[in-house]
Protein backbone atom coordinates (compact mmCIF):
# COMPACT_ATOMS: atom_id res chain seq x y z
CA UNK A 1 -6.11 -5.10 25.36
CA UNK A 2 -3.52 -5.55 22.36
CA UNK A 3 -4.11 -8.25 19.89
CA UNK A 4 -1.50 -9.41 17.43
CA UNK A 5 -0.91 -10.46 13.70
CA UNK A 6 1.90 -13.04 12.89
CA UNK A 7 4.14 -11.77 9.65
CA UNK A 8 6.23 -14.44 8.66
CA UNK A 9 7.58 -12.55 5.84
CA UNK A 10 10.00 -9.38 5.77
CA UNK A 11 8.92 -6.70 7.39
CA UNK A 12 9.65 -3.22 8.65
CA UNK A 13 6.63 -1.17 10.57
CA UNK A 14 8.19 1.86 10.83
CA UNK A 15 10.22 2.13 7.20
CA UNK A 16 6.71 1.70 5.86
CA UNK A 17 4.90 4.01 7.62
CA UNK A 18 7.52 6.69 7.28
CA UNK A 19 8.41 6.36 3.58
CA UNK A 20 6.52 9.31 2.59
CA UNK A 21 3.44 6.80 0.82
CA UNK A 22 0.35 7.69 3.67
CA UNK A 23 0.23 10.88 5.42
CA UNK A 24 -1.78 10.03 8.82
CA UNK A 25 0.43 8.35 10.68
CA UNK A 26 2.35 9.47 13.56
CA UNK A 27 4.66 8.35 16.62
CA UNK A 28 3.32 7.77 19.75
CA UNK A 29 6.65 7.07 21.57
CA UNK A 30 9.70 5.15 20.22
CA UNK A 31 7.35 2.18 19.53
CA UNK A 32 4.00 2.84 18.71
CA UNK A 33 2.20 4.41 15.58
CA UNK A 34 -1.04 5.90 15.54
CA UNK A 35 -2.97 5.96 12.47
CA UNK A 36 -6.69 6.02 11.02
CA UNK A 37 -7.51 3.29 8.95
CA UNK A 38 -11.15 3.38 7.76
CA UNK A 39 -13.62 4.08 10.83
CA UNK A 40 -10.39 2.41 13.07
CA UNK A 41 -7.95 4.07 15.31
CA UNK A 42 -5.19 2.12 15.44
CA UNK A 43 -2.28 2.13 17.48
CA UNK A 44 0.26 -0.32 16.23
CA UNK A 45 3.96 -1.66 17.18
CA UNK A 46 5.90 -4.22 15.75
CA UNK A 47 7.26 -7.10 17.72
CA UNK A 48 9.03 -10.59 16.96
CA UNK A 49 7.05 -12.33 14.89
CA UNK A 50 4.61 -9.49 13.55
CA UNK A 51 2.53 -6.56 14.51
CA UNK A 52 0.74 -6.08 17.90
CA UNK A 53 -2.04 -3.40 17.64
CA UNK A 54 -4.77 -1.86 19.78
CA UNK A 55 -8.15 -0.27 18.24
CA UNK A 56 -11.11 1.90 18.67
CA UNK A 57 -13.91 2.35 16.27
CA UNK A 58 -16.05 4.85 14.78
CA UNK A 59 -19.90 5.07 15.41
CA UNK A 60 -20.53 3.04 17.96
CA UNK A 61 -19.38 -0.36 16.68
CA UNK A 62 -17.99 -3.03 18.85
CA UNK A 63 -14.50 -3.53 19.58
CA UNK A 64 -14.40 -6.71 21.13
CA UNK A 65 -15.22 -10.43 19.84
CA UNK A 66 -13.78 -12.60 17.29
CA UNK A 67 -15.54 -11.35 14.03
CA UNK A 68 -13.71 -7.86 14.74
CA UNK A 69 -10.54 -9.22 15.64
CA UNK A 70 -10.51 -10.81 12.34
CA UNK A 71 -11.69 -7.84 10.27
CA UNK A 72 -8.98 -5.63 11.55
CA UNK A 73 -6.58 -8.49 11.06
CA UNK A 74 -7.54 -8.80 7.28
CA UNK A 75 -7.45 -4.56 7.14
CA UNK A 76 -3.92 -4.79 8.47
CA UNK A 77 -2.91 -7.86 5.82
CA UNK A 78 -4.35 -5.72 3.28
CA UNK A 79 -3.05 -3.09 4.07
CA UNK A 80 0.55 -3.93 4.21
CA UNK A 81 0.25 -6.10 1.02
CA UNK A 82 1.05 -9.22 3.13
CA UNK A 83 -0.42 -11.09 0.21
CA UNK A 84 2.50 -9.93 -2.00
CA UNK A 85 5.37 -12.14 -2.46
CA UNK A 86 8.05 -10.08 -1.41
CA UNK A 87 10.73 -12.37 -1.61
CA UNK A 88 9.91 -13.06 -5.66
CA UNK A 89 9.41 -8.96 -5.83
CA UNK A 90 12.79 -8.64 -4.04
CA UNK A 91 14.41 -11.30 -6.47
CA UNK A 92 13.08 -9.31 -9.62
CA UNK A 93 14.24 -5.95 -8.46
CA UNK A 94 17.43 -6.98 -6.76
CA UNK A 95 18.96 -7.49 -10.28
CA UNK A 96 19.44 -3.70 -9.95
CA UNK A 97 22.44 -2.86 -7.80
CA UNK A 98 21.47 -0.03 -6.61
CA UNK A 99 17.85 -1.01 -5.48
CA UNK A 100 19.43 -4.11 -3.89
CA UNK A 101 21.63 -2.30 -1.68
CA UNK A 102 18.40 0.08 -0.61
CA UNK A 103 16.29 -3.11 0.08
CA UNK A 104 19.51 -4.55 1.73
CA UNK A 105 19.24 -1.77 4.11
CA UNK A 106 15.65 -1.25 4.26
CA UNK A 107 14.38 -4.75 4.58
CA UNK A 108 10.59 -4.87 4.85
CA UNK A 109 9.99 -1.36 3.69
CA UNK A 110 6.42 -2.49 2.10
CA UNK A 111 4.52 -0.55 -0.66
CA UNK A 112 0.89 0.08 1.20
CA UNK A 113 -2.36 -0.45 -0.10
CA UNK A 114 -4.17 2.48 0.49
CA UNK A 115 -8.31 3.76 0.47
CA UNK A 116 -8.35 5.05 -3.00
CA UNK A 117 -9.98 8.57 -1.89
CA UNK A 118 -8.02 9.29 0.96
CA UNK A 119 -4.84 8.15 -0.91
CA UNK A 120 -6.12 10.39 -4.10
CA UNK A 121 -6.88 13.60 -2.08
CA UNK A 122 -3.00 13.17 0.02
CA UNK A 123 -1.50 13.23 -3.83
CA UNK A 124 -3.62 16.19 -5.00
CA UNK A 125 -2.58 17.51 -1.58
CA UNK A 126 1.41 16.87 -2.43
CA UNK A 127 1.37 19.12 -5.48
CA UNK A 128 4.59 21.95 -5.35
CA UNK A 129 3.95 20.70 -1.28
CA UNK A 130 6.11 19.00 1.18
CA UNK A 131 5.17 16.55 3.43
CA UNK A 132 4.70 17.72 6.66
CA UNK A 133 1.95 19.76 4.84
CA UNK A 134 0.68 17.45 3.40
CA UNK A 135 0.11 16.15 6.84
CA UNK A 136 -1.37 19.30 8.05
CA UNK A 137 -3.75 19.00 5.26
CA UNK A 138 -5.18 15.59 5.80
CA UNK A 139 -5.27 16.57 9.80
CA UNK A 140 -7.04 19.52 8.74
CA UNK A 141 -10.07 18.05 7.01
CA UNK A 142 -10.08 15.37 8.86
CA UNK A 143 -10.45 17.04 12.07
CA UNK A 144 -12.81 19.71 10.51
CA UNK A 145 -14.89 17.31 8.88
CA UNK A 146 -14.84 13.02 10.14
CA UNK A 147 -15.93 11.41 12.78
CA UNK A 148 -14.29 11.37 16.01
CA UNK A 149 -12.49 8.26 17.71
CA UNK A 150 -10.45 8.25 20.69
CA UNK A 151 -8.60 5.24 21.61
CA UNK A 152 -6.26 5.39 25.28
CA UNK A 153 -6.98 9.22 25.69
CA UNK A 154 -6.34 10.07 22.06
CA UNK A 155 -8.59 11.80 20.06
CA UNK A 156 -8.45 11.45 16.26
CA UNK A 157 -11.14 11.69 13.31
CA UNK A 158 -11.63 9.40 10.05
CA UNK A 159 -11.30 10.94 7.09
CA UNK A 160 -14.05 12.55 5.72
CA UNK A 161 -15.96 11.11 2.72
CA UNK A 162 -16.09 12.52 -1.13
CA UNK A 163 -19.35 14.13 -0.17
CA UNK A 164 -18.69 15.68 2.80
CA UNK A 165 -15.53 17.48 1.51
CA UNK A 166 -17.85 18.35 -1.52
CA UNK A 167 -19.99 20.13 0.58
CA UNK A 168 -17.77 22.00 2.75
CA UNK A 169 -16.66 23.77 -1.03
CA UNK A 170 -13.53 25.28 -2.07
CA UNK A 171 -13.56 28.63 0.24
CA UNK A 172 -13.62 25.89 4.02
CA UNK A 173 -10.61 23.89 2.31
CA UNK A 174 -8.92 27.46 1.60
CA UNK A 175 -9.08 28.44 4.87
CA UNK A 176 -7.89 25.13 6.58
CA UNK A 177 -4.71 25.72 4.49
CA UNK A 178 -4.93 23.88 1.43
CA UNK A 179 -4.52 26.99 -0.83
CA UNK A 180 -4.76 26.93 -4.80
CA UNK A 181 -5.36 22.86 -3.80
CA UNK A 182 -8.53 23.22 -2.68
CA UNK A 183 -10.66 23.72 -5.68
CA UNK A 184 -8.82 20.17 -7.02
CA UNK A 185 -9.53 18.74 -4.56
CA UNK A 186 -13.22 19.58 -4.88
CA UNK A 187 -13.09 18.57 -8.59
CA UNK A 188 -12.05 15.26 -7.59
CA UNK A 189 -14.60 14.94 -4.52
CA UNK A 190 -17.48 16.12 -7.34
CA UNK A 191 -16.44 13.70 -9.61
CA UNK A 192 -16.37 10.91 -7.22
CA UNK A 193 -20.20 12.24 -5.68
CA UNK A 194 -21.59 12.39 -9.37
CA UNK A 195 -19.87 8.79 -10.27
CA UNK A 196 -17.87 10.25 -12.94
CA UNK A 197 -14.59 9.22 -11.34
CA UNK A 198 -14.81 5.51 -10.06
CA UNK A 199 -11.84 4.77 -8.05
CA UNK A 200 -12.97 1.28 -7.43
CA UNK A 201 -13.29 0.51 -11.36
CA UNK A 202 -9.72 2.25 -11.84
CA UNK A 203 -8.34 -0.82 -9.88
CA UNK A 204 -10.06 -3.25 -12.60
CA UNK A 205 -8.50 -1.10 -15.64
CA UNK A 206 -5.04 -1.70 -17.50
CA UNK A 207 -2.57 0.86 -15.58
CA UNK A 208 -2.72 2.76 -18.59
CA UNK A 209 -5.80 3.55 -18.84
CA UNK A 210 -6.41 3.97 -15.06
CA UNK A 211 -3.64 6.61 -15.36
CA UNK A 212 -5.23 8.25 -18.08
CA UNK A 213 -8.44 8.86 -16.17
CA UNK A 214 -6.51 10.33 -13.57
CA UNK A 215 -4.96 12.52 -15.80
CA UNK A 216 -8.23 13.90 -17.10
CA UNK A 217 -9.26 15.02 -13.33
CA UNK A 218 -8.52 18.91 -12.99
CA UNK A 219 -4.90 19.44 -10.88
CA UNK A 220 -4.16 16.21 -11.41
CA UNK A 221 -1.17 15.52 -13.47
CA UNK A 222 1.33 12.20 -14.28
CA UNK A 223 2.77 11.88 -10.79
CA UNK A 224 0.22 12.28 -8.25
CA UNK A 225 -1.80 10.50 -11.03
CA UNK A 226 1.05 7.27 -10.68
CA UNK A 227 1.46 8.12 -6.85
CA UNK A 228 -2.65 7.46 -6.95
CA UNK A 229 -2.27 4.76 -8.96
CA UNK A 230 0.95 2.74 -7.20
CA UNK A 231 -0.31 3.52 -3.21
CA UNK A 232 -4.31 2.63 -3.90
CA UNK A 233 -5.17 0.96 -7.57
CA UNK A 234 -2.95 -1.95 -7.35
CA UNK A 235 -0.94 -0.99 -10.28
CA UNK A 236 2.86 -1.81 -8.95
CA UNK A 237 4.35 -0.97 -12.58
CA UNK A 238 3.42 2.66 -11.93
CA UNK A 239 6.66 4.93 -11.14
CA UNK A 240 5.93 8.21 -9.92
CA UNK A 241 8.89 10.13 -10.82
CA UNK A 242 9.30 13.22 -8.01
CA UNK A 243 12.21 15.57 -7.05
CA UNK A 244 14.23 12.53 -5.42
CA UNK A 245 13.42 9.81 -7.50
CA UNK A 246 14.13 12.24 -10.61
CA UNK A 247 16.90 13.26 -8.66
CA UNK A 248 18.50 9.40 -7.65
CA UNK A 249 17.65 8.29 -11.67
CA UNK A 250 20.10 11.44 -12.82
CA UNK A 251 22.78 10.74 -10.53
CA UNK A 252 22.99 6.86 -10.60
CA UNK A 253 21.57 6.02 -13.52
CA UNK A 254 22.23 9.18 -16.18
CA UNK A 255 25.45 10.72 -14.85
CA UNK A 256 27.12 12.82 -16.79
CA UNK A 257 23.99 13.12 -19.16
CA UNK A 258 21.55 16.23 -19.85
CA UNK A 259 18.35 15.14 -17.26
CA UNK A 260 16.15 13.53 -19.26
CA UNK A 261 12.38 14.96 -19.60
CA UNK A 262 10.16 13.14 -16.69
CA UNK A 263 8.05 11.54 -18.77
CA UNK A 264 11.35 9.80 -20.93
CA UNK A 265 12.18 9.00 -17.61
CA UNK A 266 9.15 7.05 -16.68
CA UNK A 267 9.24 5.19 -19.70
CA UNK A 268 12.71 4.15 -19.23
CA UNK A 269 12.23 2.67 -15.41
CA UNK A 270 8.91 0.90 -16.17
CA UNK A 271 11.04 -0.96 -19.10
CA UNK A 272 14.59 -0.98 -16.83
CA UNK A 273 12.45 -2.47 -13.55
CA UNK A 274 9.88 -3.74 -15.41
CA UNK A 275 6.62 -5.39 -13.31
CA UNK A 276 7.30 -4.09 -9.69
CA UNK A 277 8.39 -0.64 -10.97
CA UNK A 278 6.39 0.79 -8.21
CA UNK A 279 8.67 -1.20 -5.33
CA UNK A 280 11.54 -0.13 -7.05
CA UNK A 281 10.63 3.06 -6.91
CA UNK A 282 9.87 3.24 -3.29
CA UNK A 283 13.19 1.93 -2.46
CA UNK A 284 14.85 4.47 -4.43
CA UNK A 285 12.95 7.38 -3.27
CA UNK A 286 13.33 6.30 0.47
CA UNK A 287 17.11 5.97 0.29
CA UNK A 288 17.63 8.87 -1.30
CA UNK A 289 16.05 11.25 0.98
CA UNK A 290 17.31 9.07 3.94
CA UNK A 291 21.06 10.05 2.64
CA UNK A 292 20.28 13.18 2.02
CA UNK A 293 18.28 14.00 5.73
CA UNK A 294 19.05 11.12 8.01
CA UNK A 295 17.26 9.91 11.13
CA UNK A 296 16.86 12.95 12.31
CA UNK A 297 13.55 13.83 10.28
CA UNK A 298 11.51 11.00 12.76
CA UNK A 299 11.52 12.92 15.39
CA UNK A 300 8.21 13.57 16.94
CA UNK A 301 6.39 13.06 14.03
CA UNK A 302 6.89 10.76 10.79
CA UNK A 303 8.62 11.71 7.78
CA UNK A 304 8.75 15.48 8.94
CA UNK A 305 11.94 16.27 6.46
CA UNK A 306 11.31 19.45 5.06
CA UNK A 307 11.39 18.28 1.29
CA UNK A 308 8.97 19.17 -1.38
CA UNK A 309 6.92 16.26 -2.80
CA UNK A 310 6.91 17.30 -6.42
């Protein structure tokens, strides 16, 4: 049986989920998404007035009755930063041109707030990748390692914890594909295991100093370490600067200049866009690979353009 949440707010399911920000989502049909959120399956469409979803969960935990209805309810609001106010974000970065006409056409495209170690381990993931690899590589240890759920016939598996990864070492990740990745990503999941890398105190911490932890995590460098930051610390000033983002900021914002260095370029956007760099960012990175691919990369699968993420 589907339940529902009311959005009363702009929103856009699908320009979310396939905006390149989380990396285990997929199409069911024309309507329906299927994602993992947690220890939830969720299959999700969005209606008038809001979201309608259905759910399964992981070990053995009941799916029915009120309390659950209202903890997946509050996952979902979460998750799509329902508690944001959009319209005062969209009135601060509007002033732009350019990121007006992006929102303009990709109303309700919302920055997600992501589980800090699955959101980490998709960045390390994205490094010289593209995405539908990156894909491949969350599926991978995710099917090789978490627990399984299976909601109307389909099977999926959460995604496996800091010290499960840990223990399945560098040589498993290797072989599920992950390549020169894998022994980051088993830094990161040994840091996390031995407390040494917090992700829940990185959301208390000043974004600079959140970033520079990140930084000082082996493989990971400034833009996974702002993608980390933007998708699953709460830090919306963060602006991960990739191939299209660097890419839009030459051509609209530097023509006819020498590209500045990445890092100049950060500096510049988090003064130009100022609080909500982050959603400014999103908007510019979505457009520009949507003008430069089209529609056609949502077929079967979303965001399955072949473009590198770094």
């Amino acid at each position: 049986m589907a339940e529902s949440v009311t959005i009363d707010q702009p929103f856009n399911l699908a320009e979310s989920l396939e905006s390149g920000q989380a990396h285990r989502w997929r199409r069911l049909d024309g309507e329906w998404f299927s994602g993992v959120l947690g220890d939830r399956l969720l299959h999700l469409r969005q209606v008038p007035g809001g979201l309608e979803y259905r759910e399964a969960s992981a070990t053995g935990r009941p799916n029915a009755g009120r309390a659950t209805r209202s903890d997946t309810d509050a996952l979902l609001r979460a998750y799509f930063r329902l508690d944001d106010d959009i319209e005062a974000i969209y009135a601060e970065i509007c002033r732009d041109r350019r990121v007006a006409a992006m929102v303009a056409r990709y109303s309700g495209l919302r920055i997600l707030r992501q589980e800090p170690w699955e959101c980490t381990v998709a960045f390390i993931c994205s490094a010289t990748s593209n995405i539908p690899r990156i894909h491949q590589n969350m599926e991978a240890m995710a099917d090789s390692l978490g627990e399984p759920l299976e909601l109307d016939g389909e099977v999926r598996r959460t995604f496996p914890s800091s010290e499960r990864i840990a223990s399945a070492g560098e040589g498993f990740l290797r072989e599920l594909g992950l390549g020169f990745r894998a022994p980051y990503v088993i830094a990161a999941a040994e840091q996390v295991c031995r407390g040494e890398l917090d992700l829940d105190e990185l959301i208390r911490l000043p974004y600079p100093e959140t970033k520079g932890r990140l930084m000082d995590c082996y493989g990971i460098g400034a833009k996974i370490a702002d993608c980390i930051a933007v998708f699953s610390l709460e830090k919306l000033e963060a602006f991960p600067v990739d191939v299209w983002v660097r890419r839009a900021l030459a051509e609209w914002y530097f023509p006819m200049q020498k590209k500045p260095p990445d890092r100049v370029m950060v500096e510049w956007a988090q003064s130009y866009f100022g609080r909500y760099a982050g959603y400014s960012q999103q908007y510019l990175f979505h457009g520009r690979r949507l003008l430069k691919y089209g529609r056609q990369m949502r077929r079967g699968h979303a965001c399955v353009a072949p473009t590198k993420s770094v």
